[in-house]
Protein backbone atom coordinates (compact mmCIF):
# COMPACT_ATOMS: atom_id res chain seq x y z
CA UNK A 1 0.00 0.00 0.00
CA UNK A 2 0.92 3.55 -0.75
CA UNK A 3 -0.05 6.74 0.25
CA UNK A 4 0.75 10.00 -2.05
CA UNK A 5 0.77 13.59 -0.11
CA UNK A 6 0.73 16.87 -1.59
CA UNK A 7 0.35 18.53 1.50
CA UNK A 8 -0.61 18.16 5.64
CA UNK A 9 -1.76 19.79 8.15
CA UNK A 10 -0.33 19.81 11.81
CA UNK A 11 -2.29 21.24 14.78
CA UNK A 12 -0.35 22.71 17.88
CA UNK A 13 -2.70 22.57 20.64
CA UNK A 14 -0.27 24.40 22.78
CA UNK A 15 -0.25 27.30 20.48
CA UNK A 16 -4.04 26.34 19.40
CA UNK A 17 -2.63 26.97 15.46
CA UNK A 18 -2.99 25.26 12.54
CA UNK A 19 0.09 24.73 10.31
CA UNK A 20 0.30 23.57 6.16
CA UNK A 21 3.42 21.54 5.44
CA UNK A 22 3.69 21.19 1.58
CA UNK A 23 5.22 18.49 -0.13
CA UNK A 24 6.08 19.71 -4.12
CA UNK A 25 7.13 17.08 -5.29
CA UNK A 26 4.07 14.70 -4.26
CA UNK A 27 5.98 12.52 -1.32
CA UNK A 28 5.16 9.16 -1.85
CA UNK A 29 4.66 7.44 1.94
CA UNK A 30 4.75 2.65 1.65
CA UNK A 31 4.20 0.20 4.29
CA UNK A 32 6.36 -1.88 2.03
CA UNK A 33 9.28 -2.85 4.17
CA UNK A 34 11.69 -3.65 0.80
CA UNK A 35 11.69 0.57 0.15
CA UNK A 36 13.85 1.08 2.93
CA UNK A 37 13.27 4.06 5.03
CA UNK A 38 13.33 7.26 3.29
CA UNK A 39 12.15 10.16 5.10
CA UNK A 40 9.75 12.46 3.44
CA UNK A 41 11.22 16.30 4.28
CA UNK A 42 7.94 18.52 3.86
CA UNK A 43 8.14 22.55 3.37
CA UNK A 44 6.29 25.08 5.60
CA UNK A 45 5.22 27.60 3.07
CA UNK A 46 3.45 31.00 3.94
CA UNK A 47 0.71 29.59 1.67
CA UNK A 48 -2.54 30.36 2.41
CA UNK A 49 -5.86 28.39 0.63
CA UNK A 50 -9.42 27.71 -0.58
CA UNK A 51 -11.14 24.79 -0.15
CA UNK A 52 -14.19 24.21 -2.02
CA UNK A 53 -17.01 21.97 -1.71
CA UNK A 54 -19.10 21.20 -5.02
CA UNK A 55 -23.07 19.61 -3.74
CA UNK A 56 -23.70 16.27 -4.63
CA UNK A 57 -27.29 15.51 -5.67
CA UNK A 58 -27.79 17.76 -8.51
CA UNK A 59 -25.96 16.69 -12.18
CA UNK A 60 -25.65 19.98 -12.67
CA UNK A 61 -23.55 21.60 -9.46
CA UNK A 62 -20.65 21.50 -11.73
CA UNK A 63 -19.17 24.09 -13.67
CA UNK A 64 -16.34 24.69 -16.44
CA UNK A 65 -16.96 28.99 -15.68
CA UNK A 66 -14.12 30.24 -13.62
CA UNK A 67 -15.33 31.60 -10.03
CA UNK A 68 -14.08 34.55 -8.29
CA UNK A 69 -13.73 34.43 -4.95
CA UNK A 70 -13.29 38.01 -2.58
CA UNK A 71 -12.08 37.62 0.70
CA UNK A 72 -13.07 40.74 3.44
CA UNK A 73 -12.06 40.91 6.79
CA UNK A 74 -11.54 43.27 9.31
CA UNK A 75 -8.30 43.89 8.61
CA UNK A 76 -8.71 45.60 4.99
CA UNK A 77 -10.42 48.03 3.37
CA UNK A 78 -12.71 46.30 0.96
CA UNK A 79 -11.54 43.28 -0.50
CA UNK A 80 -8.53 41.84 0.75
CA UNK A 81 -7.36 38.70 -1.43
CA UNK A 82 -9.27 37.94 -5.27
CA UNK A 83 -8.65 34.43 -6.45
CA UNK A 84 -9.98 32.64 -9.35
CA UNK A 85 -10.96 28.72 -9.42
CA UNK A 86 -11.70 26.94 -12.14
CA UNK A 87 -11.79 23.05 -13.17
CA UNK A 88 -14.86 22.88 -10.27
CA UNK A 89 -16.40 20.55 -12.89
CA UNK A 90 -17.74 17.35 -10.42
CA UNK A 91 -20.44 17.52 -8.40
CA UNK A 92 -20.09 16.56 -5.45
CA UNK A 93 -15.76 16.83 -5.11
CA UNK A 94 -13.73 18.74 -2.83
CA UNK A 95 -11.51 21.12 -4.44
CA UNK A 96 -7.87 22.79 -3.16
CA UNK A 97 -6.53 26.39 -5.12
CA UNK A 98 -3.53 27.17 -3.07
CA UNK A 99 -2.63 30.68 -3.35
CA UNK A 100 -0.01 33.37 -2.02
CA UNK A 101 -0.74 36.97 -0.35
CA UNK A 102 0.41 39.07 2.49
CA UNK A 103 -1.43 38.31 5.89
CA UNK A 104 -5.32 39.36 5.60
CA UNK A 105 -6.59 38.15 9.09
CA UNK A 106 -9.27 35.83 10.13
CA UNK A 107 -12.10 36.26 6.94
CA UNK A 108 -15.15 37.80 7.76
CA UNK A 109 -17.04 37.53 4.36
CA UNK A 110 -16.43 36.27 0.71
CA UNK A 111 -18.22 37.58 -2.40
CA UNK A 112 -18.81 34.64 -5.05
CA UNK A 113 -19.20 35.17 -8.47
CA UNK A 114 -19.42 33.11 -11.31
CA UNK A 115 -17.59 33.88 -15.26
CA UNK A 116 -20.11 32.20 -18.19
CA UNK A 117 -23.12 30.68 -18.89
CA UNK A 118 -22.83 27.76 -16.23
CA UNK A 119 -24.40 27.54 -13.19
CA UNK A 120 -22.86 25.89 -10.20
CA UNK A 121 -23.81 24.62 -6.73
CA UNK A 122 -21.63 25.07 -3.35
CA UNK A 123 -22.19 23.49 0.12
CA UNK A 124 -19.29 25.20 1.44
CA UNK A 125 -15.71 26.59 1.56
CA UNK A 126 -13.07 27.05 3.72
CA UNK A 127 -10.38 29.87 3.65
CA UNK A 128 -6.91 28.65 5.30
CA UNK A 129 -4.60 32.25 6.16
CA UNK A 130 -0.85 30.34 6.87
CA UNK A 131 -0.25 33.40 8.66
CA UNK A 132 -2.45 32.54 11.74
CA UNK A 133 -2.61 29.21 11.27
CA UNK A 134 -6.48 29.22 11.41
CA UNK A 135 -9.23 27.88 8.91
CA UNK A 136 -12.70 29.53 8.50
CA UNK A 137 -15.34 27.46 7.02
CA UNK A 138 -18.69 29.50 5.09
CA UNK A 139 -21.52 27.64 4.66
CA UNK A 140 -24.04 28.42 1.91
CA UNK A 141 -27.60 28.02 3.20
CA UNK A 142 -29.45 24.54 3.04
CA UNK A 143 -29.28 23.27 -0.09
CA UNK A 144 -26.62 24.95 -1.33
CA UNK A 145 -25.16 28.30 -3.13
CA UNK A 146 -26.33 28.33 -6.48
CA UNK A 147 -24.68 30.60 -8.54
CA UNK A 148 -25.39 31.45 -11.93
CA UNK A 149 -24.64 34.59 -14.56
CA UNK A 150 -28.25 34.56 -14.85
């Protein structure tokens, strides 16, 4: 059995942080005893990210539009981080868009909005800030965010 990693997360309860070791060049962990025992060296990055949660009933929660996500929080003035996500084409996957910015604080809001003709359904995401160490999940209302250029 084998086990590929592309990144993990380690939890300080002293500290009460969160921390996002990255491994780039997809560390590759075996309970096979003949492969010896390599160590797996994994980088702390400053890399913050979303996840993104595509709902699972409907065909159609897919999408092949790119969707902009704003981050707000208390410590900026308007919008803090933009990122755009594409390739959220399965209903019903998980989706990870690492991404790189200066320290914008625990996220208050996020404004969604969807690129094209598609529409495209959300249970949730959850904004990880490698500066603090802390992740902050939005939920979309019961049944879902549907978003839609409509």
């Amino acid at each position: 059995d084998a086990l590929k990693l592309e990144w993990i997360n380690v939890y300080n309860s002293y500290t009460g942080r969160y921390y996002r070791f990255f491994c780039y060049t997809r560390c590759r962990l075996s309970t096979d005893s003949t492969e010896g025992s390599q160590q797996v060296s994994l980088n702390f990055a400053r890399t913050h990210s979303l996840t993104i949660r595509v709902h699972d009933p409907t065909v159609n929660a897919g999408s092949h539009d790119f969707l902009i996500v704003d981050i707000f929080s208390g410590r900026c003035t308007g919008v803090c981080v933009t990122q755009t996500v594409s390739g959220l084409t399965e209903h019903g996957n998980t989706y990870d868009k690492a991404f790189s910015s200066s320290n914008f604080g625990a996220p208050t809001k996020l404004r969604l909005t969807l690129t094209g003709d598609d529409w495209l359904n959300i249970l949730w995401i959850d904004v990880y800030n490698a500066y603090i160490g802390r992740f902050d999940r939005f939920h979309c209302p019961r049944g879902g965010c549907d978003l839609s250029t409509d």
